[in-house]
C-alpha atoms as a PDB file:
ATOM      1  CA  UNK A   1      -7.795 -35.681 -90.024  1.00  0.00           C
ATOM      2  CA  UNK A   2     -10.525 -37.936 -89.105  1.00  0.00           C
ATOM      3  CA  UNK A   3     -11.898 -37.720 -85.382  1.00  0.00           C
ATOM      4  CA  UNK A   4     -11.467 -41.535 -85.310  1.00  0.00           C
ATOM      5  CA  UNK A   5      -7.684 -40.533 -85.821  1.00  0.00           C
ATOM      6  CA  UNK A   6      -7.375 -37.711 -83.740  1.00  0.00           C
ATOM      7  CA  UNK A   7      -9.044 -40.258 -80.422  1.00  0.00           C
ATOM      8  CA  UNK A   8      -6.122 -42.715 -81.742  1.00  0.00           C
ATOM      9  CA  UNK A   9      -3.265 -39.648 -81.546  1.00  0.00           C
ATOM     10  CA  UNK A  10      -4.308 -38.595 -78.305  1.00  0.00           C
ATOM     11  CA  UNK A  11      -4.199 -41.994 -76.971  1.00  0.00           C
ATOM     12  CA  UNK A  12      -0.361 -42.820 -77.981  1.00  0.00           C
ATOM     13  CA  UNK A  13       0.527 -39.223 -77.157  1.00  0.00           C
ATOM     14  CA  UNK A  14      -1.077 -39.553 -73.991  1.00  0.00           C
ATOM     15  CA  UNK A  15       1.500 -42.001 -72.286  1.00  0.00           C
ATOM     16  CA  UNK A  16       4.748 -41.471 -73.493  1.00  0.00           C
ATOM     17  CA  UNK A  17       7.474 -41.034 -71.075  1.00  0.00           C
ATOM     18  CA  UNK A  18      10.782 -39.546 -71.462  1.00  0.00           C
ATOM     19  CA  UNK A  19      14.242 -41.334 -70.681  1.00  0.00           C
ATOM     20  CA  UNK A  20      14.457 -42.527 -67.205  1.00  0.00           C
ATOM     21  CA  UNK A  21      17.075 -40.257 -66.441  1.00  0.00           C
ATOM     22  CA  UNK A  22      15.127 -37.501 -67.234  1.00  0.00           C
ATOM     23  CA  UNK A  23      12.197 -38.241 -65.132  1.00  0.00           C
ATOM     24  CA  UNK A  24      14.633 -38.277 -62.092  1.00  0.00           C
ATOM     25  CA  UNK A  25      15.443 -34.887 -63.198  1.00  0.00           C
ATOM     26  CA  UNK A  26      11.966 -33.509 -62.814  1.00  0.00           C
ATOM     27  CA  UNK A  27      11.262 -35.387 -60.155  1.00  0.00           C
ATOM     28  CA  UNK A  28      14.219 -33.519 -58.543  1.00  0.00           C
ATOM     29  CA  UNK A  29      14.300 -30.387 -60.162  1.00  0.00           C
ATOM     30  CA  UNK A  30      10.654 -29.805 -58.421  1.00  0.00           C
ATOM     31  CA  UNK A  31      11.757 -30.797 -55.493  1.00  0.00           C
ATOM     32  CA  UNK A  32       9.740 -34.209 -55.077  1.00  0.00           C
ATOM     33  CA  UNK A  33      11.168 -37.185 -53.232  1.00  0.00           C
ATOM     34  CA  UNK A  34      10.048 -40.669 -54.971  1.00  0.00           C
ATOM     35  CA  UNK A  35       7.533 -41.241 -51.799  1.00  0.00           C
ATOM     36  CA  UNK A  36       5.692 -37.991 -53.173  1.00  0.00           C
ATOM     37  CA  UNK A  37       5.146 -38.742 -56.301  1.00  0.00           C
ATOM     38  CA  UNK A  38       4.591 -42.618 -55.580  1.00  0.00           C
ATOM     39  CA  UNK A  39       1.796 -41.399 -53.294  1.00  0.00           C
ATOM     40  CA  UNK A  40       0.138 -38.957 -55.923  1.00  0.00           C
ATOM     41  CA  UNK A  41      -0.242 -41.558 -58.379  1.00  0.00           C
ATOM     42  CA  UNK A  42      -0.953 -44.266 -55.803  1.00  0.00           C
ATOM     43  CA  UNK A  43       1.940 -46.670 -56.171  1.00  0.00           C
ATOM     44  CA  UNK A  44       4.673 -47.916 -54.040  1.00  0.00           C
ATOM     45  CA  UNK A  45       8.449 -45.966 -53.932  1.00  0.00           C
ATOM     46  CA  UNK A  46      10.095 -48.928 -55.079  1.00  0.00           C
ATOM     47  CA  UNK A  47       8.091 -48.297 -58.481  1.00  0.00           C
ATOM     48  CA  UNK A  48       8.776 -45.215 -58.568  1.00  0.00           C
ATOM     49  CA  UNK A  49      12.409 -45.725 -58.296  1.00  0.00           C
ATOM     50  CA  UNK A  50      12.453 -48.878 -60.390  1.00  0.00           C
ATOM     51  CA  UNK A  51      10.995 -46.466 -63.381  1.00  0.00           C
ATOM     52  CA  UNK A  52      13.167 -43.678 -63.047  1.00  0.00           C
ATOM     53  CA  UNK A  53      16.371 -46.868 -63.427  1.00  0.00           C
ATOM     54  CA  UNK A  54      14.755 -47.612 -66.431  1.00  0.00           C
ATOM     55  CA  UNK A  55      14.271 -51.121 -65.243  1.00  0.00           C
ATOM     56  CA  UNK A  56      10.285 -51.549 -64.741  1.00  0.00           C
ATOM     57  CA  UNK A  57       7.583 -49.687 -66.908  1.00  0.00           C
ATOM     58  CA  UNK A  58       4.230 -48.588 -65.379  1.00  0.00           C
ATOM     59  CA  UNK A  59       1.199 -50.247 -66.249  1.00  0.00           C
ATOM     60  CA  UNK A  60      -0.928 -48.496 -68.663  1.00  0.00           C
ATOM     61  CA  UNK A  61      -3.446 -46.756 -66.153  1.00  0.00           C
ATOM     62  CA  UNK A  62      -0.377 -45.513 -63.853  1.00  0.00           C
ATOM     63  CA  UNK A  63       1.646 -45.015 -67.137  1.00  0.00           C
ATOM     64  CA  UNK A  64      -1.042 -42.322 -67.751  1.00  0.00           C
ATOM     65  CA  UNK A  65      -0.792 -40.715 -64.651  1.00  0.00           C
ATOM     66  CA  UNK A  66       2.849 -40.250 -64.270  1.00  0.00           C
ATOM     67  CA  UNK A  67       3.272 -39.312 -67.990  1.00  0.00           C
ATOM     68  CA  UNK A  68       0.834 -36.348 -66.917  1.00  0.00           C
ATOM     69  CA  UNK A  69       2.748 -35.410 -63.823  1.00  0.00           C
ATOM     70  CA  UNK A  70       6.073 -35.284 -66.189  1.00  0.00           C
ATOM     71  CA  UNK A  71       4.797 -33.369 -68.636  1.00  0.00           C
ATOM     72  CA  UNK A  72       3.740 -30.622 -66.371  1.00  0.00           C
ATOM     73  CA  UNK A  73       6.851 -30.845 -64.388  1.00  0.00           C
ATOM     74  CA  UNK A  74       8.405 -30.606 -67.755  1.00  0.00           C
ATOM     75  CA  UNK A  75       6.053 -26.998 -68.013  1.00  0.00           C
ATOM     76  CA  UNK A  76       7.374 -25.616 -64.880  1.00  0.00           C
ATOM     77  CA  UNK A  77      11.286 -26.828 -65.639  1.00  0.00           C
ATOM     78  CA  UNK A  78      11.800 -27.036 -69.039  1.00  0.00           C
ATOM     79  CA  UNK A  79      15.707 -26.994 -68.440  1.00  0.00           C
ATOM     80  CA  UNK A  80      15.001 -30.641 -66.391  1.00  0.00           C
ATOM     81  CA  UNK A  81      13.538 -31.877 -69.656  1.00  0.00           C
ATOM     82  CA  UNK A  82      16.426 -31.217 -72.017  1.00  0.00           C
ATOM     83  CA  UNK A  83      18.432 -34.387 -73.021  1.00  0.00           C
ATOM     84  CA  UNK A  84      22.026 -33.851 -71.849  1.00  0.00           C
ATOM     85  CA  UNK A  85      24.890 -34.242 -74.109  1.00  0.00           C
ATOM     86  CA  UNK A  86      27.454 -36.880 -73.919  1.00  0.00           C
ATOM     87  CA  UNK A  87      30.654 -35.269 -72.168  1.00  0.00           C
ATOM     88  CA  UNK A  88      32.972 -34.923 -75.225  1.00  0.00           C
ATOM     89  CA  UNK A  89      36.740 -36.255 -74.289  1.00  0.00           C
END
């Protein structure tokens, strides 16, 4: 693969975000209240909770930033990551 290629790849994967009800989840699962992480990427609660409802999206240079606190949250609790699946019944 081209480096030209490989800058593009690591731009897309850079950002992406898992479902809103998983970022709660690791949010949660490290023990972070929204006013944490709001403060550590230097946004307001109300964002913070707006994205986890799935009904606002960060802006690209906050996008990156929480995207990088997920996935590492993700590293230290992989279970929080793991899509559940629909109750059956």
């Amino acid at each position: 693969m081209s480096d030209p290629l490989r800058r593009i790849d690591a731009l897309v994967e850079e950002d992406v975000l898992p479902e809103p009800q998983i970022r709660q989840r690791l949010r949660r699962a490290a023990g972070l209240s929204q006013t944490q992480v709001a403060d550590a990427i230097g946004v307001k609660r109300l964002s913070i909770s707006q994205w986890e409802a799935g009904r606002a999206q960060p802006h690209p240079g906050n996008r990156q930033a929480y995207a990088h606190l997920l996935r590492k949250l993700a590293e230290k609790h992989p279970e929080a990551a793991v899509e559940e699946a629909p109750d059956e019944g």
